[in-house]
Protein backbone atom coordinates (compact mmCIF):
# COMPACT_ATOMS: atom_id res chain seq x y z
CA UNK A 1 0.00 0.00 0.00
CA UNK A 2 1.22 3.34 -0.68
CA UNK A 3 1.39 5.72 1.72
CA UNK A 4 0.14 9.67 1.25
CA UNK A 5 1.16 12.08 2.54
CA UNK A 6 -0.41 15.38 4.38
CA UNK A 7 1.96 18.20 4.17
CA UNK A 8 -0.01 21.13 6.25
CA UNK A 9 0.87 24.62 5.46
CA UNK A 10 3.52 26.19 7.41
CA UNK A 11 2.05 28.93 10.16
CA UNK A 12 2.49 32.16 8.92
CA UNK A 13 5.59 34.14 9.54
CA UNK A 14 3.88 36.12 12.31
CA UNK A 15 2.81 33.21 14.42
CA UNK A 16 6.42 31.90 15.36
CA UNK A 17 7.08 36.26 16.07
CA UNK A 18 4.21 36.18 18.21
CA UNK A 19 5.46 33.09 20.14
CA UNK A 20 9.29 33.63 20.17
CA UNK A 21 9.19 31.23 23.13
CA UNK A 22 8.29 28.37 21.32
CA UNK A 23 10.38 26.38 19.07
CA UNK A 24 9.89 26.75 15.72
CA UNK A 25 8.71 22.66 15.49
CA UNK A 26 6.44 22.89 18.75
CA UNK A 27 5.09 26.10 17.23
CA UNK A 28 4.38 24.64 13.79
CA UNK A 29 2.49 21.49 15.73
CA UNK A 30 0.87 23.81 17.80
CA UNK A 31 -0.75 25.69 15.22
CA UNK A 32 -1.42 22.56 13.08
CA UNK A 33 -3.47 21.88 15.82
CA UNK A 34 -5.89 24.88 15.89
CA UNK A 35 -4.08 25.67 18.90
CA UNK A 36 -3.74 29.67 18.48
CA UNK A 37 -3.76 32.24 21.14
CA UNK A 38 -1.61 32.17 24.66
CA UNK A 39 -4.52 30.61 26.71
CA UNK A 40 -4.92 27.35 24.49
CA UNK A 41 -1.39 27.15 24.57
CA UNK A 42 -0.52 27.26 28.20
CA UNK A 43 -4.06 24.69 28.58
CA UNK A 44 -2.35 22.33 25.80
CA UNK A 45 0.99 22.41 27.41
CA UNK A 46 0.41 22.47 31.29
CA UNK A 47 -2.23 19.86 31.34
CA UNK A 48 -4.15 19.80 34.60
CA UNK A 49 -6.99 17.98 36.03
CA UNK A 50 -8.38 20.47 38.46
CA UNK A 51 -8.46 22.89 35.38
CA UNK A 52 -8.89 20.69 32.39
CA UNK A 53 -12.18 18.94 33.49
CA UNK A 54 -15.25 20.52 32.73
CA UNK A 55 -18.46 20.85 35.36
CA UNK A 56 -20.51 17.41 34.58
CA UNK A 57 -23.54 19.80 35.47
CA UNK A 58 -22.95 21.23 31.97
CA UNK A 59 -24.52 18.70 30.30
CA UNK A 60 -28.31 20.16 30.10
CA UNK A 61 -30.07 17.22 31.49
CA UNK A 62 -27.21 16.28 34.31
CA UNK A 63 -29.20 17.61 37.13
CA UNK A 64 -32.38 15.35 36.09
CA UNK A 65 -30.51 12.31 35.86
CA UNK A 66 -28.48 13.14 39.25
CA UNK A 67 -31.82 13.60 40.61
CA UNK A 68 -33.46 10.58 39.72
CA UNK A 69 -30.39 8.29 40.70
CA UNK A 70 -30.79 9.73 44.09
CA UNK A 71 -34.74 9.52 44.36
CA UNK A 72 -34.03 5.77 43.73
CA UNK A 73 -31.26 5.15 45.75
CA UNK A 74 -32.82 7.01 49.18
CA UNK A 75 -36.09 4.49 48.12
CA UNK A 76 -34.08 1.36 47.72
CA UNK A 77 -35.39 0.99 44.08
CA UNK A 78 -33.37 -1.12 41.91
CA UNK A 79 -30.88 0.28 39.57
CA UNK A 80 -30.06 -1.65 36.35
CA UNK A 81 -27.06 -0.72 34.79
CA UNK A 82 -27.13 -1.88 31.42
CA UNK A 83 -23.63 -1.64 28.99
CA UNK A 84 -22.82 -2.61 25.49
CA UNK A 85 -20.38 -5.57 25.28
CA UNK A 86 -17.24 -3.86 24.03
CA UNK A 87 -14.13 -2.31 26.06
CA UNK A 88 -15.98 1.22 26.46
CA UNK A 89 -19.31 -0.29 27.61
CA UNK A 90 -17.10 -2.59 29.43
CA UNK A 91 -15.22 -0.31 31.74
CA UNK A 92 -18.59 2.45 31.42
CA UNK A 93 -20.54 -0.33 33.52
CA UNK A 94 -17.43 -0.97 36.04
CA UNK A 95 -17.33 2.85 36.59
CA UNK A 96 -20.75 3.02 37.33
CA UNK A 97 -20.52 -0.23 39.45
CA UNK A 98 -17.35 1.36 41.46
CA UNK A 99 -19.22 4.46 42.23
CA UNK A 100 -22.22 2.66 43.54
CA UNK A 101 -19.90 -0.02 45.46
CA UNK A 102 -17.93 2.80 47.28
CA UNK A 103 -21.67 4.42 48.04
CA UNK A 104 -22.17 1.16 49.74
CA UNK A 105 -24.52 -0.43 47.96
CA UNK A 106 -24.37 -4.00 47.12
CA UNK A 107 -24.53 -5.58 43.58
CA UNK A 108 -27.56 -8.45 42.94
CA UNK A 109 -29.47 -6.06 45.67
CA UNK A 110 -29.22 -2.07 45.48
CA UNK A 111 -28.09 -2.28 41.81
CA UNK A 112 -27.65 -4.82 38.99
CA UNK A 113 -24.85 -4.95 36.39
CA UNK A 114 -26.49 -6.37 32.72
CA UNK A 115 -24.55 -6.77 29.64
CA UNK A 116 -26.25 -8.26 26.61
CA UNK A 117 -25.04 -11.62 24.43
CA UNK A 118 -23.28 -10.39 21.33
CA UNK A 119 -24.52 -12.91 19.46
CA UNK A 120 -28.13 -13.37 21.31
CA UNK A 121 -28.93 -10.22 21.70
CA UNK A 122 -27.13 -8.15 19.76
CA UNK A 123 -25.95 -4.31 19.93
CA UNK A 124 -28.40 -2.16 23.16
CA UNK A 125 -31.16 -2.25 24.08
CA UNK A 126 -33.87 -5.53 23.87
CA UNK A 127 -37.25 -5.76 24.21
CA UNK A 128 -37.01 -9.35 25.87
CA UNK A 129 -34.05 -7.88 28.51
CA UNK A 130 -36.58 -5.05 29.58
CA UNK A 131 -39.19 -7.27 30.36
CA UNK A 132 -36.94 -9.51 32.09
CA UNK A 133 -35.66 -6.82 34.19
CA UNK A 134 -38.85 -5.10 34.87
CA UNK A 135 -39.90 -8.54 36.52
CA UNK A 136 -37.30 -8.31 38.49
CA UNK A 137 -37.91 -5.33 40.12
CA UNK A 138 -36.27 -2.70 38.10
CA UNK A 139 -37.14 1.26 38.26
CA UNK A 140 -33.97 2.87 36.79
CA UNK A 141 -32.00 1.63 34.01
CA UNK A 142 -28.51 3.46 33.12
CA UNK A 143 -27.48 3.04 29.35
CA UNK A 144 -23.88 2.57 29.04
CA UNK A 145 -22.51 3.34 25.20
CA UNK A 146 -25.54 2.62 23.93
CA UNK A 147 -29.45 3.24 24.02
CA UNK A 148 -29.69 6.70 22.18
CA UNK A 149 -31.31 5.11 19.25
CA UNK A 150 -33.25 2.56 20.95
CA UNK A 151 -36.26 4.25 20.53
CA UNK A 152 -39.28 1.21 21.13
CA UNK A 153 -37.12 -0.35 23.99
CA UNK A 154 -37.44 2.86 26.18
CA UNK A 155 -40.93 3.86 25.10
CA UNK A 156 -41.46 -0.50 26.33
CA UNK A 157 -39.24 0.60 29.31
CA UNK A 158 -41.41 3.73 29.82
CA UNK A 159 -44.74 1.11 29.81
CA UNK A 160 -43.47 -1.40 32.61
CA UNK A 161 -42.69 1.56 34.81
CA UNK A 162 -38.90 2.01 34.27
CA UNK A 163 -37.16 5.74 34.00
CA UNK A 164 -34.78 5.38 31.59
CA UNK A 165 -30.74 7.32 32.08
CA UNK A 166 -29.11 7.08 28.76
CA UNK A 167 -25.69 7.53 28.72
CA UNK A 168 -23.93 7.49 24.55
CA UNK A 169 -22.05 8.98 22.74
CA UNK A 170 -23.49 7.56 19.21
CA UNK A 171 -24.66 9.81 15.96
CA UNK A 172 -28.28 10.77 17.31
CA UNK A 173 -30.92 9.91 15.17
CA UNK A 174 -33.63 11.92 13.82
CA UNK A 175 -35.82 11.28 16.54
CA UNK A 176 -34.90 10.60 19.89
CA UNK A 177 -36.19 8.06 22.78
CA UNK A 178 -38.51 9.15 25.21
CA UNK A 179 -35.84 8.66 27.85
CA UNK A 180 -36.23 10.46 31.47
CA UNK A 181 -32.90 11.73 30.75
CA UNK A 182 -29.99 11.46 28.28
CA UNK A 183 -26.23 12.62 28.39
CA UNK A 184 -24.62 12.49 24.42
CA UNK A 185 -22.35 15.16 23.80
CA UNK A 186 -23.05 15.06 20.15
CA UNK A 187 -26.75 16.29 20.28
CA UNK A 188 -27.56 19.38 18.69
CA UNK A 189 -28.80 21.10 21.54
CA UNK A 190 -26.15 19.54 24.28
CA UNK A 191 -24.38 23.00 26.23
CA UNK A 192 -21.59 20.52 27.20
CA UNK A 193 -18.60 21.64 25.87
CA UNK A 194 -16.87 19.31 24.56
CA UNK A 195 -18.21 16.99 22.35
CA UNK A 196 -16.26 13.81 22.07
CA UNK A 197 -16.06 11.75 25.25
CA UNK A 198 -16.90 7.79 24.14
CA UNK A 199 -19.39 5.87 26.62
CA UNK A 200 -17.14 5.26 29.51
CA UNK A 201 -16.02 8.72 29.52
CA UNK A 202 -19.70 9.93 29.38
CA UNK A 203 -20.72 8.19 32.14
CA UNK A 204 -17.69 9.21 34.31
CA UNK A 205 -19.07 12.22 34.14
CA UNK A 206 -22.21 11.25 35.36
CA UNK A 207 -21.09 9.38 38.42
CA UNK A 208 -18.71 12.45 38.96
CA UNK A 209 -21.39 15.04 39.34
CA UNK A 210 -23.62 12.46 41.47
CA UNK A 211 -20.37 12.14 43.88
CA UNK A 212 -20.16 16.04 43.68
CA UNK A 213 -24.19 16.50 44.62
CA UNK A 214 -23.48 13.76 47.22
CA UNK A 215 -21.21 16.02 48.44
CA UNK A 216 -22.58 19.16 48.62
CA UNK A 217 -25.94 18.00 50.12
CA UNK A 218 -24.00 16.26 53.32
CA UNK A 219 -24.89 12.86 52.22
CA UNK A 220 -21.90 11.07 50.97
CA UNK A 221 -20.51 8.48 53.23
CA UNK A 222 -17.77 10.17 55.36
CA UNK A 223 -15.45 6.88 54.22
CA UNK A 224 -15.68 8.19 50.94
CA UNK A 225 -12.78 10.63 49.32
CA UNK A 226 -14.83 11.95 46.99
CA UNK A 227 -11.60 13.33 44.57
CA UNK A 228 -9.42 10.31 45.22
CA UNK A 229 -12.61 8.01 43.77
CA UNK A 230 -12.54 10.51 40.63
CA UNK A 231 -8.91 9.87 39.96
CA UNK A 232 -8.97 6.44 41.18
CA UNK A 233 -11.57 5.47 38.14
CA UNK A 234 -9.38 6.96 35.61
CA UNK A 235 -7.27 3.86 34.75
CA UNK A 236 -10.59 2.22 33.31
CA UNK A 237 -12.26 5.24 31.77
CA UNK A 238 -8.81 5.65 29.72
CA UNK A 239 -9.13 2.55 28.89
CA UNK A 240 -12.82 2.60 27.18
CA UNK A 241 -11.14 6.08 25.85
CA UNK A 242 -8.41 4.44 23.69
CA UNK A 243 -10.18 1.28 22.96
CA UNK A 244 -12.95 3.53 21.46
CA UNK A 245 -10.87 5.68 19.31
CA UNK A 246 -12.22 8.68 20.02
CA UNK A 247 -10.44 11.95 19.04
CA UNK A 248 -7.38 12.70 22.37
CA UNK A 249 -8.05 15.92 22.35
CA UNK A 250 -9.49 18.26 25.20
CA UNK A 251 -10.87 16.02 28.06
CA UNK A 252 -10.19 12.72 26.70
CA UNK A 253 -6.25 14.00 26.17
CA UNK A 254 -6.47 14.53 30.39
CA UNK A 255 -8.60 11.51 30.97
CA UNK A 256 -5.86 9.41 28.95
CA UNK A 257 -2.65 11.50 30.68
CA UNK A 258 -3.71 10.94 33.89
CA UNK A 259 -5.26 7.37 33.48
CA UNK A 260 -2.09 6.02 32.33
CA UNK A 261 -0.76 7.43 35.58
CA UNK A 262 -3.34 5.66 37.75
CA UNK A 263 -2.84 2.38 35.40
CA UNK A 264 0.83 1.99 36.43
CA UNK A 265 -0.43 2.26 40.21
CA UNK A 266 -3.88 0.38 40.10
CA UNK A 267 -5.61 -1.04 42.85
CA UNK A 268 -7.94 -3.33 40.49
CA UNK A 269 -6.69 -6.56 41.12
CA UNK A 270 -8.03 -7.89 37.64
CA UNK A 271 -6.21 -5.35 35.72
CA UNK A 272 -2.64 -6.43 37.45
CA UNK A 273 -3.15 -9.78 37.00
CA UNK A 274 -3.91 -8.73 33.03
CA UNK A 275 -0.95 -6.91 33.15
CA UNK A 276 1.07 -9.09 34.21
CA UNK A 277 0.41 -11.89 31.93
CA UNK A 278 1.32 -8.74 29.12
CA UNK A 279 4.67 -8.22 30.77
CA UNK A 280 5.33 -12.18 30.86
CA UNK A 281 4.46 -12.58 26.89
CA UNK A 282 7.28 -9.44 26.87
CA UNK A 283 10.12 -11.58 27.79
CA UNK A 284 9.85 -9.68 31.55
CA UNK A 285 10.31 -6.62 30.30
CA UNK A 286 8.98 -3.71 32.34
CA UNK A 287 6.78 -1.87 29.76
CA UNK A 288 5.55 1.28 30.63
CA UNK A 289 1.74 1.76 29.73
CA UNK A 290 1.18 4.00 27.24
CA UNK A 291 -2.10 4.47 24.89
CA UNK A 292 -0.38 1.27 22.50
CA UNK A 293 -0.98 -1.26 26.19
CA UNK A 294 -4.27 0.08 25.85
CA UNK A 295 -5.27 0.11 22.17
CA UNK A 296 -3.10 -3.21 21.46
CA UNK A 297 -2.69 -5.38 24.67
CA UNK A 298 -5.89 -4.69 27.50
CA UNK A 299 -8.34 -2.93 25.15
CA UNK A 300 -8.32 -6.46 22.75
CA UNK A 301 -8.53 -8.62 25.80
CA UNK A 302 -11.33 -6.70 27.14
CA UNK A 303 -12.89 -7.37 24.04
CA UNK A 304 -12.01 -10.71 23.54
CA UNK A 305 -14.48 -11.84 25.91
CA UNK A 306 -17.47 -10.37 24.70
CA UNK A 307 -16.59 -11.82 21.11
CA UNK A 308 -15.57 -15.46 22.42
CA UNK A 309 -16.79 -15.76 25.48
CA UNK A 310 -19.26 -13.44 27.41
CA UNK A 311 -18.60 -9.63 28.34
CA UNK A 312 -19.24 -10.69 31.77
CA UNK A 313 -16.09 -12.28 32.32
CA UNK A 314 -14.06 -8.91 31.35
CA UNK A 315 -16.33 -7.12 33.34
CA UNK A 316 -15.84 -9.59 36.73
CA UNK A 317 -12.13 -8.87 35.92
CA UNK A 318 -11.92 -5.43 36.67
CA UNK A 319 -14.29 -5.70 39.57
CA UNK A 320 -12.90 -8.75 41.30
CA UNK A 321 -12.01 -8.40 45.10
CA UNK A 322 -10.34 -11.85 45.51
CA UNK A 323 -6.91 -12.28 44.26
CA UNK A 324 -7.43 -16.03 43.22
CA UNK A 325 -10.92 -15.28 41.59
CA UNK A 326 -8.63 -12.34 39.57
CA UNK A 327 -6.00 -15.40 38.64
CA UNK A 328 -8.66 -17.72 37.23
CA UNK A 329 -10.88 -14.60 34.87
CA UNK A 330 -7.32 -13.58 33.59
CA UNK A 331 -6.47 -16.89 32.46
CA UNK A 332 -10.02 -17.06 31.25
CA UNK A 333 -9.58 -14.05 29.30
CA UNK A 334 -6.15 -14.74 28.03
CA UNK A 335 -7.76 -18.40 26.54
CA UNK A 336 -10.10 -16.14 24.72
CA UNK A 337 -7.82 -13.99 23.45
CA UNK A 338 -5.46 -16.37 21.86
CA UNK A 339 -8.87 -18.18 20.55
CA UNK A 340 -9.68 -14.94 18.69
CA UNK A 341 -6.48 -14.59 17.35
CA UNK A 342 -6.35 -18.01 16.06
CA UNK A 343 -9.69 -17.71 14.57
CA UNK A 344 -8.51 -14.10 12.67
CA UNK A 345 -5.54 -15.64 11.24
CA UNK A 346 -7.53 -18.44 9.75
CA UNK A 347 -10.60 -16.01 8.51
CA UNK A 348 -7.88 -13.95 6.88
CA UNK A 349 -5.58 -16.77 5.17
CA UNK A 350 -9.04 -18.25 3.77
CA UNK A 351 -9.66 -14.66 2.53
CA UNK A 352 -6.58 -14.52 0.72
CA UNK A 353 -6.48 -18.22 -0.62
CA UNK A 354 -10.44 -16.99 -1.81
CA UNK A 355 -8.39 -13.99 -3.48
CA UNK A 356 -6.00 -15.89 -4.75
CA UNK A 357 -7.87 -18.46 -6.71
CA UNK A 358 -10.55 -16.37 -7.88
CA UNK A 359 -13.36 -17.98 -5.78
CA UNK A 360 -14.21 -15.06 -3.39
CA UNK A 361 -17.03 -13.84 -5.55
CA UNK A 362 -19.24 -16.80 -5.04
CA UNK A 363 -18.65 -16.64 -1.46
CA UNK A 364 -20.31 -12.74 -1.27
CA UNK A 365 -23.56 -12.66 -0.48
């Protein structure tokens, strides 16, 4: 394959005067970046989490959601949180799940954790999951990466008595479900500022500002560090960030910075055990994570369950508590990976060999 190349055109001869501190190269990047005036620089350069995160009570219909989760968790109503089966809905649902767990709820009784079949059910929401969850006692159901065009599920939802919190970050569609509240950046008439956060990074912010109003109102549980949860969460909201490919710009370029950070030092059992079956496969080398562990060591992984096995396992993984229980789900996981890696190489040498001897096109349907 040949490769193009995208020469941009060099910054005019006033922007390098203008920025005499700046080398020439950084300048040139800088500006090839949109990055223009003395304020985005110095925000670009001296990335900060105090100052780089935006208010979560930006997003326009924040303060409804917030409410609701509270309504339901001061009533003891069950909470369904309900994620897509890929690395961002993934780690979206364990975020969600952590914030709840250090709230001290319990999982199977406060809240419930679903992730669909990829194969059963297929990508969001289902008619025959609502159901099933409304009969067991479901009120709220959180969307995690998905839901913003599932448009019959939450009007079904809306029938059986369940409010429904979607949380995307998918291309809206022309009309939009009758959900009690939904958080998607990318709607036309969203006032959050930025406008690319994937599914787990969406929700973060949701679980942030419902630790924030937690705060403010007196009831968070004094155990709880409300900031050190925050930054505690970012290893797995990087994570869904990378695997997801979304722009690293803005927020996700801090979300990524400092969840690499919190990835070196993580307290997730599930995710050092992971690790250090990557490290072993390196010959012992000490690799320092970067956004390629992410993209080409957890993030496939992750996924790897959800495609061989079931996205439960992943999800277990980075929630597990007991070291041996961590052992056995990353040897689980690392089965399915090399499974799906097998079964690649063969789809792709039977590809070619179709190619090859000119028998692909009866094989298109």
């Amino acid at each position: 394959m040949k490769t193009q190349w995208i020469i941009h055109e060099p910054a005019p001869k006033d922007f390098f005067q203008k920025f005499p501190q700046q080398h020439p190269i950084v300048a040139q990047l800088l500006y090839n970046r949109d990055i223009r005036t003395q304020a985005e620089i110095d925000a670009f350069l001296s990335l900060s989490y105090e100052n780089g995160m935006h208010d979560p009570f930006l997003f326009a219909d924040m303060r409804k959601a917030v409410e609701r989760i509270k309504r339901a968790l001061l009533a003891k109503e069950k909470i369904i949180i309900y994620g897509d089966y890929d690395a961002d809905g993934i780690t979206g649902s364990v975020i969600a799940s952590s914030v709840f767990r250090e709230l001290g709820f319990v999982e199977g009784e406060s809240y419930d954790v679903y992730l669909p079949d990829r194969e059963k059910e297929g990508y969001g929401l289902n008619r025959a999951a609502v159901e099933s969850l409304a009969q067991q006692g479901a009120k709220v159901l959180i969307t995690v990466d998905c839901g913003i065009t599932s448009i019959p599920e939450v009007d079904y939802a809306n029938e059986l008595g369940i409010d429904v919190i979607i949380t995307d970050h998918h291309s809206i569609p022309e009309i939009l479900p009758k959900a009690h509240a939904i958080m998607n950046a990318r709607l036309p008439q969203e006032t959050y500022p930025y406008k690319y956060l994937c599914g787990a990074g969406t929700v973060y912010k949701f679980m942030q500002a419902l630790m924030r109003d937690l705060a403010k109102d007196g009831n968070l549980p004094t155990h709880v560090n409300r900031e050190a949860v925050e930054k505690w969460l970012l290893d797995v909201v990087a994570i869904g960030t990378v695997a997801d490919m979304v722009p690293l710009t803005g927020e996700n370029r801090l979300i990524v910075k400092y969840g690499l950070i919190v990835l070196e030092k993580t307290r997730r059992l599930g995710l050092k055990k992971l690790l250090q079956r990557i490290r072993e496969q390196a010959n012992g080398h000490a690799t320092v994570c970067s956004p390629y562990t992410i993209g080409f060591q957890i993030a496939p992984r992750i996924n790897a369950s959800g495609r061989i096995d079931h996205s439960s396992v992943s999800y277990k993984l980075l929630m597990a508590e007991n070291e041996e229980a961590a052992d056995d789900l990353a040897a689980r996981i690392e089965l399915a990976n090399t499974n799906r890696r097998t079964l690649t190489d063969r789809i792709v040498a039977e590809s070619l060999r179709q190619v090859r001897d000119g028998t692909h096109e009866n094989k298109i349907h």
